[in-house]
Protein backbone atom coordinates (compact mmCIF):
# COMPACT_ATOMS: atom_id res chain seq x y z
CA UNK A 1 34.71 3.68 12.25
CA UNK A 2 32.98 4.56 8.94
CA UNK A 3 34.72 6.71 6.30
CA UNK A 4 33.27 9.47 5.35
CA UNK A 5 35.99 10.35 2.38
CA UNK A 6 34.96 7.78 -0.22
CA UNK A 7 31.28 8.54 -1.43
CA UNK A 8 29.29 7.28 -4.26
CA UNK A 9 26.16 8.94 -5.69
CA UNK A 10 22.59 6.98 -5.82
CA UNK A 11 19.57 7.54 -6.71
CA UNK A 12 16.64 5.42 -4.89
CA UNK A 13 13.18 5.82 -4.63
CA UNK A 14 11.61 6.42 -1.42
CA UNK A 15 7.43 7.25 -0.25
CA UNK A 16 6.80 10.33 -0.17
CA UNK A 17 6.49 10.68 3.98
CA UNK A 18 10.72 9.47 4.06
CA UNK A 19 11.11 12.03 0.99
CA UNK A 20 9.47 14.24 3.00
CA UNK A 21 11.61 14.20 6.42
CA UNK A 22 14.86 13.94 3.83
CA UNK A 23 14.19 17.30 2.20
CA UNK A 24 13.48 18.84 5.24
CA UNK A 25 16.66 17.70 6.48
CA UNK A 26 18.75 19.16 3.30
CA UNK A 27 21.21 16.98 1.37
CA UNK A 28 24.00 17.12 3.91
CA UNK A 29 21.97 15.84 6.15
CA UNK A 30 19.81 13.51 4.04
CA UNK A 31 22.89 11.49 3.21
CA UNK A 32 24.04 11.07 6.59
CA UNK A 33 20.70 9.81 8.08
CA UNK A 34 20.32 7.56 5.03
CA UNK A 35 24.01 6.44 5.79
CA UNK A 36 23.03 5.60 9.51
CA UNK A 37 19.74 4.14 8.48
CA UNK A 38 21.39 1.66 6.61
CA UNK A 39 24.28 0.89 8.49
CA UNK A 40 22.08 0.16 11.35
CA UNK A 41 20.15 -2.17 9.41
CA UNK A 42 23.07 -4.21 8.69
CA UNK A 43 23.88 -4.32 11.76
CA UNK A 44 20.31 -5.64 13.00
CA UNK A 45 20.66 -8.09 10.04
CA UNK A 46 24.00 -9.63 11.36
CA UNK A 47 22.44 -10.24 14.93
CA UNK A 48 19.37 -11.62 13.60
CA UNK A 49 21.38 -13.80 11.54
CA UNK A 50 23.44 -15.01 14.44
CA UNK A 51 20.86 -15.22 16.72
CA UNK A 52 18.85 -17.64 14.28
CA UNK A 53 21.94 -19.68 14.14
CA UNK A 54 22.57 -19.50 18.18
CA UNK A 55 18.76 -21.24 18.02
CA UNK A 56 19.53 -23.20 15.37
CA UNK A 57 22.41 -24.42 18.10
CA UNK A 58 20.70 -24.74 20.90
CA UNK A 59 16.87 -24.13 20.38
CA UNK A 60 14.67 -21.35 20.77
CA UNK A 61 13.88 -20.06 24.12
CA UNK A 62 10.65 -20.82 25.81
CA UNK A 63 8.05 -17.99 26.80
CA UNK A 64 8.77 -18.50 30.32
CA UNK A 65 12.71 -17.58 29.41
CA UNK A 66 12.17 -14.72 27.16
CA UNK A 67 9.41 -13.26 30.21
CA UNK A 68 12.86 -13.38 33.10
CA UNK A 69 15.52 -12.35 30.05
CA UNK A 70 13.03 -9.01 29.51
CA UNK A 71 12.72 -8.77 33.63
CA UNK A 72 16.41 -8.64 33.91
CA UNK A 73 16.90 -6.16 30.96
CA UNK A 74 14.17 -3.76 32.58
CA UNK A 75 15.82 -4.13 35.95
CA UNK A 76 19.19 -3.47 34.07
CA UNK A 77 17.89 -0.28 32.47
CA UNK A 78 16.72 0.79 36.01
CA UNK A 79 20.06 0.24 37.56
CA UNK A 80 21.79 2.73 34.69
CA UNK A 81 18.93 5.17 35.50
CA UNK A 82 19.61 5.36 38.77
CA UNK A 83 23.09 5.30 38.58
CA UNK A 84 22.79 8.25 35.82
CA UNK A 85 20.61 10.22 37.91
CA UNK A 86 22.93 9.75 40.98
CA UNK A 87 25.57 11.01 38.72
CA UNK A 88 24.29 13.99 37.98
CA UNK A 89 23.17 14.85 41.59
CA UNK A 90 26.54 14.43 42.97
CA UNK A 91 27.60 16.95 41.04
């Protein structure tokens, strides 16, 4: 998905925990989790951005809404549990 040839060097200032973890992690690896980091940003930013505009649409949803749309996602998670740990004891 993401090329790994084409690099450019930065330098960016971080706190000192995050400089912490990225030294520990060695530059290899420091650039890679930095890479991720901010590709997954972007990525939140994009659905944020449409979901603002899906409201913008069609209006927020109520409390009430949001309270069955997290039921079904916990019941959802549940199901691939289950299914996952079914999985593996079939084998």
């Amino acid at each position: 998905m993401y090329s790994e040839s084409m690099t450019k060097r930065i330098t960016i200032s971080v706190p000192d925990d995050v400089a912490e973890r990225l030294e520990a992690a060695g530059p290899r690896q420091a650039s890679s989790y930095v890479s991720q980091a901010v590709r997954q940003a972007a990525e939140r930013e994009k659905t944020e951005q449409a979901l603002e505009e899906l409201f913008e649409r069609f209006g927020r949803p109520s409390p009430a809404e949001l309270d069955h749309a997290r039921r079904l996602t916990d019941q959802a998670i549940a199901w691939q549990a289950d299914q996952l740990r079914n999985r593996g004891s079939a084998t």
